[in-house]
N, C-alpha and C. Protein backbone atom coordinates (compact mmCIF):
# COMPACT_ATOMS: atom_id res chain seq x y z
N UNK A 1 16.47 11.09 -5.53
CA UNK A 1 15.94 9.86 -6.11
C UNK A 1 16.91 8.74 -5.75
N UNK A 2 16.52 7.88 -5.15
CA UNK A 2 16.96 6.42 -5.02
C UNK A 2 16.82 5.41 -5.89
N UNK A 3 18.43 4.78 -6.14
CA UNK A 3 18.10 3.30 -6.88
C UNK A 3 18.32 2.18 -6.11
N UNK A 4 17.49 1.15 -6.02
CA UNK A 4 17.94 -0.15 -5.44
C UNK A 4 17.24 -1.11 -6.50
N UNK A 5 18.34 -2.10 -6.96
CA UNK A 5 17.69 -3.08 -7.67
C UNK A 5 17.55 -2.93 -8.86
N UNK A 6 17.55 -1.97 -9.32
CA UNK A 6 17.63 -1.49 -10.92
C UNK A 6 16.53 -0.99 -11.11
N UNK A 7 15.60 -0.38 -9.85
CA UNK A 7 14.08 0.27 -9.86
C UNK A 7 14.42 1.62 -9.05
N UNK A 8 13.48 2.35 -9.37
CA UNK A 8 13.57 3.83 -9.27
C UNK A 8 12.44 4.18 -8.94
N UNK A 9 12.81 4.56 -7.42
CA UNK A 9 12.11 5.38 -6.22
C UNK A 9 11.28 7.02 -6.24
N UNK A 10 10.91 7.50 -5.91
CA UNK A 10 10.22 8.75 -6.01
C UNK A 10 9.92 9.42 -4.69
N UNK A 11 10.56 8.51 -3.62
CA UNK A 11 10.59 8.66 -2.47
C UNK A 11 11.05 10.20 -1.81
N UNK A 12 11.65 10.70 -2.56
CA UNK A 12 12.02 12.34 -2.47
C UNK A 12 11.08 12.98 -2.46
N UNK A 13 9.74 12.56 -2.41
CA UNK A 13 8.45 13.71 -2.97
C UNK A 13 8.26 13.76 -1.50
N UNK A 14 8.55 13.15 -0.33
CA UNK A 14 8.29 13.23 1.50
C UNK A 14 9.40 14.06 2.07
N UNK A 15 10.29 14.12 1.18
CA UNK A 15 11.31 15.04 2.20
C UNK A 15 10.91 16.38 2.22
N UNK A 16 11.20 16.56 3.45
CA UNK A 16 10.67 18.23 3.77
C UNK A 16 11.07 19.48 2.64
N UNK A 17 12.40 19.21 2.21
CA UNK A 17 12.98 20.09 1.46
C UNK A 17 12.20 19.98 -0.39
N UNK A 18 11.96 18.97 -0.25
CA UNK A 18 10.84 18.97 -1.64
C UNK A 18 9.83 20.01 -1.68
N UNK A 19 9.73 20.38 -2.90
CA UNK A 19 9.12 21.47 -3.11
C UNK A 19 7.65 21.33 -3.55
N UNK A 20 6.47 20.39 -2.81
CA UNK A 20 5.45 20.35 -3.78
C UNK A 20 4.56 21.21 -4.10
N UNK A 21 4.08 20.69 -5.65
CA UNK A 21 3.33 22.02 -6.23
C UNK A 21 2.09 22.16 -5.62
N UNK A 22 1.55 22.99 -5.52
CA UNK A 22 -0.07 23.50 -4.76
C UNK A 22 -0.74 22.22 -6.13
N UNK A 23 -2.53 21.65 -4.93
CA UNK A 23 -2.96 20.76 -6.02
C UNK A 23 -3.41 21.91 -7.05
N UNK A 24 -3.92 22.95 -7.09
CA UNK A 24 -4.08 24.06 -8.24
C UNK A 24 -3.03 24.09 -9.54
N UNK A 25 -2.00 24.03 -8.89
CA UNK A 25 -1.17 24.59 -10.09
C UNK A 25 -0.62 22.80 -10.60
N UNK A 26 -0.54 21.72 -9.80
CA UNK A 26 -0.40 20.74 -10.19
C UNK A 26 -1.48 20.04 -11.30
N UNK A 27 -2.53 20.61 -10.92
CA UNK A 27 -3.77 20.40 -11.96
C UNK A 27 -3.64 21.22 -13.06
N UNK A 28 -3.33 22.28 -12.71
CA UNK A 28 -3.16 23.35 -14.24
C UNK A 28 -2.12 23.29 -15.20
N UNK A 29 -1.41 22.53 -14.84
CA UNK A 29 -0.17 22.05 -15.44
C UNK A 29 -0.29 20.38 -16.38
N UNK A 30 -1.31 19.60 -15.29
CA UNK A 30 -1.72 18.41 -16.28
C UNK A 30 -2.75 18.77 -17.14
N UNK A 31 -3.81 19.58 -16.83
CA UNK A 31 -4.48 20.24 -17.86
C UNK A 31 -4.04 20.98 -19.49
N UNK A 32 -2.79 21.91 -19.07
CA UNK A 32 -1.69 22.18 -19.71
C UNK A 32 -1.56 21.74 -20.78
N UNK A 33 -0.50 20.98 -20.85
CA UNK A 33 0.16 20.01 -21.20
C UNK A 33 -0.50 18.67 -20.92
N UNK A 34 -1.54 18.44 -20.79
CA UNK A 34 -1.97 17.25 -21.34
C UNK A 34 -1.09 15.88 -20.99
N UNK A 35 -0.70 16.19 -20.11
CA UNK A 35 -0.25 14.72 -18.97
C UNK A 35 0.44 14.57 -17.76
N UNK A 36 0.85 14.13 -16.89
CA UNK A 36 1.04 14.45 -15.35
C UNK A 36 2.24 14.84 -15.31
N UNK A 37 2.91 15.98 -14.81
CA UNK A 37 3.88 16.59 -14.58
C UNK A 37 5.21 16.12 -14.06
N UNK A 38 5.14 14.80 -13.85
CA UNK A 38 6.23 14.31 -13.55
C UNK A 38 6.71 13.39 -14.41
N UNK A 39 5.71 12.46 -15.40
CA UNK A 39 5.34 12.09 -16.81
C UNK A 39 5.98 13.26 -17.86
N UNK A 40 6.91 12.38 -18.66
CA UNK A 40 7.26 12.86 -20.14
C UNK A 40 6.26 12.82 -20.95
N UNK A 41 6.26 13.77 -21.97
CA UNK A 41 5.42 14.14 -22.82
C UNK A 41 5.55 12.84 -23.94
N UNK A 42 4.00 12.31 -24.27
CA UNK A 42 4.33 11.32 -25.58
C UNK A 42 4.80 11.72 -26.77
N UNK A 43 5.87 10.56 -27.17
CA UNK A 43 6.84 10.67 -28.22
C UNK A 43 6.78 9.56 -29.04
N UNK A 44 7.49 9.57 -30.58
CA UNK A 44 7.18 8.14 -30.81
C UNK A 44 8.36 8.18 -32.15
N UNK A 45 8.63 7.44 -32.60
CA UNK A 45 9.76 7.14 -33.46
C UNK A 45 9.18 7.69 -35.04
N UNK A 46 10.10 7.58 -35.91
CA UNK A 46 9.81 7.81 -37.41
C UNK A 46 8.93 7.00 -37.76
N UNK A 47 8.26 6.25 -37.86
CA UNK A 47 7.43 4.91 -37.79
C UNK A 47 5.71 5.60 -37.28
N UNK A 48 5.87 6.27 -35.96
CA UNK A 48 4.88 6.70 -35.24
C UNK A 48 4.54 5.88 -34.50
N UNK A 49 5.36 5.03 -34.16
CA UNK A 49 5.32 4.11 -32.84
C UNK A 49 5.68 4.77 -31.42
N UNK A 50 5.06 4.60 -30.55
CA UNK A 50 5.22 5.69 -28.94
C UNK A 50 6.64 4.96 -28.56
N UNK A 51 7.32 5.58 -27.97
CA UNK A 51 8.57 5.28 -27.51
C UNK A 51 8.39 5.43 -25.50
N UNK A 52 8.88 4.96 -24.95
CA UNK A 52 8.69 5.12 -23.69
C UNK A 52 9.84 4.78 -23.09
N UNK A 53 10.50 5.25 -22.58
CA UNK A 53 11.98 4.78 -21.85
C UNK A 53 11.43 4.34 -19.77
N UNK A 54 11.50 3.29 -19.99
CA UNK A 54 11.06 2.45 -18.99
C UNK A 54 11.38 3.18 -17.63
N UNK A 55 12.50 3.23 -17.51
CA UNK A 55 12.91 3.86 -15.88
C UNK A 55 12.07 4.68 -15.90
N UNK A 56 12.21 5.77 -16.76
CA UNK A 56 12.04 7.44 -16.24
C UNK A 56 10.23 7.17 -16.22
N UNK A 57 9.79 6.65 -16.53
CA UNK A 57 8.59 6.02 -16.90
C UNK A 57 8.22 5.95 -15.66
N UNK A 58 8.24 4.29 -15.00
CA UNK A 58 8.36 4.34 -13.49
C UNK A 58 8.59 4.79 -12.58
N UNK A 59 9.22 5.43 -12.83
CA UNK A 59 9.81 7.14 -11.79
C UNK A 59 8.54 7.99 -12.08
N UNK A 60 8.35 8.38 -13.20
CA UNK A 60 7.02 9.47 -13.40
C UNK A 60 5.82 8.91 -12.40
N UNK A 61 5.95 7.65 -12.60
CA UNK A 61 4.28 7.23 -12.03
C UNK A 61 4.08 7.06 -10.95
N UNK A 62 5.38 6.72 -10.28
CA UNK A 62 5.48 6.67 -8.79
C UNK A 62 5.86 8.38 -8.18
N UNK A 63 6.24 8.35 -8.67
CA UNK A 63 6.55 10.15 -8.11
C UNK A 63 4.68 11.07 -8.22
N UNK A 64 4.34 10.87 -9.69
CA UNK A 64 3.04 11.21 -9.56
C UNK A 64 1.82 10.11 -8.27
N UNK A 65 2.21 8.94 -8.03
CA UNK A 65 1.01 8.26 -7.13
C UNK A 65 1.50 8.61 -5.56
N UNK A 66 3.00 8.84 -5.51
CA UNK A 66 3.17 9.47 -4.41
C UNK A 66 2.86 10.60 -3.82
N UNK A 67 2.56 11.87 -5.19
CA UNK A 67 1.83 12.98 -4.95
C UNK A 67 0.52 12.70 -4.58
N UNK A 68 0.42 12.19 -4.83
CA UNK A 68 -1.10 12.34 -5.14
C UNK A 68 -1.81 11.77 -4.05
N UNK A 69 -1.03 10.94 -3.32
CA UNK A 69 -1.78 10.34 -1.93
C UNK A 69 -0.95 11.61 -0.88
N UNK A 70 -0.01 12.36 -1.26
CA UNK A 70 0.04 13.49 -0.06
C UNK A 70 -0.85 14.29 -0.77
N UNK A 71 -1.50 14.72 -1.68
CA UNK A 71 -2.74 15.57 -2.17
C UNK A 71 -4.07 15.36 -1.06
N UNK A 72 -4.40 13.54 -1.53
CA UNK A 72 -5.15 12.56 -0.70
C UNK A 72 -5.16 13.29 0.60
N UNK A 73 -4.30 13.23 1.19
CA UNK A 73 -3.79 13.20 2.72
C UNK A 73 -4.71 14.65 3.74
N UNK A 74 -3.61 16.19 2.17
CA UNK A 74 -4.33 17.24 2.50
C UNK A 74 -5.84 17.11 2.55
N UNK A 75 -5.98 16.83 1.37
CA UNK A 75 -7.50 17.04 1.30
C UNK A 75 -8.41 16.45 2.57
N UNK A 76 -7.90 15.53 3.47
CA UNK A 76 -8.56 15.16 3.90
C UNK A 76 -8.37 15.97 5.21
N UNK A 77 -7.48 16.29 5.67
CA UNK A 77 -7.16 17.42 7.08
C UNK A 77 -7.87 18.31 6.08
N UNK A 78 -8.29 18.85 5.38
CA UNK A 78 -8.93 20.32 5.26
C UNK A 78 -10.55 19.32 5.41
N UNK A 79 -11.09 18.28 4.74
CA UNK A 79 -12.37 18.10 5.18
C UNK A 79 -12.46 17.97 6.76
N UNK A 80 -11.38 17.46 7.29
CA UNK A 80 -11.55 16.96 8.84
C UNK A 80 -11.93 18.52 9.62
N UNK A 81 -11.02 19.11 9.19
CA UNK A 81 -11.61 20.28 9.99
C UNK A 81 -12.38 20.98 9.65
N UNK A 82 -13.00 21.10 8.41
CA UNK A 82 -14.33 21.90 8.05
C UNK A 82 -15.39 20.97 8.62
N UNK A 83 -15.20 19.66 8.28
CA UNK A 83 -16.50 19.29 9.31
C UNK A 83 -16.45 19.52 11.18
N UNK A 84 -15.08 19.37 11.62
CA UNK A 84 -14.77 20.29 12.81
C UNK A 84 -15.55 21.38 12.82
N UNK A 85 -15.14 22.66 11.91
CA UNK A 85 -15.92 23.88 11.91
C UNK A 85 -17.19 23.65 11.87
N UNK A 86 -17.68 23.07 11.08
CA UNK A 86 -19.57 23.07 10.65
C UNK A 86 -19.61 22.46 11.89
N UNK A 87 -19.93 21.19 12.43
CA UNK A 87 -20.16 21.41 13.98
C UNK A 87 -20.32 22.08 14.94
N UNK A 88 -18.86 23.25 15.19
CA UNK A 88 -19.31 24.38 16.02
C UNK A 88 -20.54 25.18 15.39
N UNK A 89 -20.26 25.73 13.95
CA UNK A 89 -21.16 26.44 13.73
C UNK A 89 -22.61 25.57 13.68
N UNK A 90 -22.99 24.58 13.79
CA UNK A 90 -24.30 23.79 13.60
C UNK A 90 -24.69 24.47 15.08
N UNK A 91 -24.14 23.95 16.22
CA UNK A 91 -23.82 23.85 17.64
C UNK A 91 -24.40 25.45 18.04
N UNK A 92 -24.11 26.47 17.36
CA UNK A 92 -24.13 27.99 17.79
C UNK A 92 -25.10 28.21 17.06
N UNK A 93 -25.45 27.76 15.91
CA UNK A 93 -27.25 28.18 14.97
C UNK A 93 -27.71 27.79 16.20
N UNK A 94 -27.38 26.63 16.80
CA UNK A 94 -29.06 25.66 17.49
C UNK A 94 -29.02 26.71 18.50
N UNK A 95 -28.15 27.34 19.38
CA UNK A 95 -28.06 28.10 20.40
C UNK A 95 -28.53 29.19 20.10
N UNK A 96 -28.45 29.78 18.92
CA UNK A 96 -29.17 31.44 18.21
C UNK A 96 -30.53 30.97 18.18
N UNK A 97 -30.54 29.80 17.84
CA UNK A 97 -32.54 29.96 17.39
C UNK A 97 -33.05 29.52 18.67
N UNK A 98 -32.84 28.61 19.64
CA UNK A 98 -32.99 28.87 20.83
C UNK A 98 -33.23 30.20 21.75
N UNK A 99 -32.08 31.08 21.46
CA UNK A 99 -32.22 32.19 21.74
C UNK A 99 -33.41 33.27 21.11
N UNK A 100 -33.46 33.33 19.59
CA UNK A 100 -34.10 33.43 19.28
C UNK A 100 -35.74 33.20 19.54
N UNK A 101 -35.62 31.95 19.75
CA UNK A 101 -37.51 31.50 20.13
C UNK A 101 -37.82 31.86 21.51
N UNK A 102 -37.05 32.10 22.52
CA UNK A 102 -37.32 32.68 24.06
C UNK A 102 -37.34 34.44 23.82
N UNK A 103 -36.65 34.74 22.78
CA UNK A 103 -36.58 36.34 22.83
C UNK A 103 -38.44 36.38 21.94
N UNK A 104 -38.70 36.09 21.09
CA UNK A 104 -40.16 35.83 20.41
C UNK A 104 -40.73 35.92 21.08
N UNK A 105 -40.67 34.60 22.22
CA UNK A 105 -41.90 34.90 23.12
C UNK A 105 -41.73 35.48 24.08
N UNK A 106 -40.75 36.15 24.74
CA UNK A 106 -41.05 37.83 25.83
C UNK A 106 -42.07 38.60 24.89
N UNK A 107 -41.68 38.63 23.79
CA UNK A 107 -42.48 39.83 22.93
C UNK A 107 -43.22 39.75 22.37
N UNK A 108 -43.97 38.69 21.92
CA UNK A 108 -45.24 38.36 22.14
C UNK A 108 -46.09 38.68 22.72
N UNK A 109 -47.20 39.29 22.06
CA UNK A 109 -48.38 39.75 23.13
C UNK A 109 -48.62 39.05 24.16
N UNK A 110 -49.40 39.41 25.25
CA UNK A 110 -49.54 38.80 25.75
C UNK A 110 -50.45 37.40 25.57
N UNK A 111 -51.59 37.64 24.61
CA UNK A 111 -52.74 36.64 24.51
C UNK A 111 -51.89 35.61 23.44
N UNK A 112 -50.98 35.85 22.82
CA UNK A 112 -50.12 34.85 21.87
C UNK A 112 -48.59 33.92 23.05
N UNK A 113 -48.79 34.27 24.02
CA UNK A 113 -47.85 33.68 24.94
C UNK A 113 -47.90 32.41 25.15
């Protein structure tokens, strides 16, 4: 974690050596516990007023929006290439039923030819 300025970075969530959580278990964990995993749990004084300590605050939310656009990111290389895949496979149906409709009609009687 980096400080510059008296603001607090989350920029560690890109380094290779970061450990991020699968989106599964990152979801099962805000499900959980009932708020984003990099987010402190709500607290609040004798009063019952919420208490929030500002830095670590800003750190949570940026560390969580930084996940979450490399979540973004995956998700979208796994659609890119499933629609990759469905293509070929669209591409190889049209070629089976092609195949298909010339094998039909060899065998087709003759008067249905």
């Amino acid at each position: 974690m980096s400080v510059a300025r008296g603001v607090l970075f989350a920029d560690y969530v890109f380094e290779p050596a970061y450990k991020l959580q699968s989106i599964e278990d990152h979801a099962g964990s805000m499900w959980k516990n009932k708020h984003l995993p990099a987010m402190s749990p709500r607290r609040e004084d004798t009063d019952g007023r919420e208490l929030i300590e500002l830095g670590g605050h800003t750190r949570g939310l940026l560390e969580e929006l930084e996940k979450a656009h490399i979540y973004i990111t995956q998700l979208n290389e796994r659609i890119k290439e499933r629609e990759q895949r469905f293509g070929l496979l669209e591409a190889e149906n049209a070629r089976l039923a092609e195949r298909l409709s010339r094998l039909e009609a060899l065998l087709a009687p003759k008067g249905e030819r």
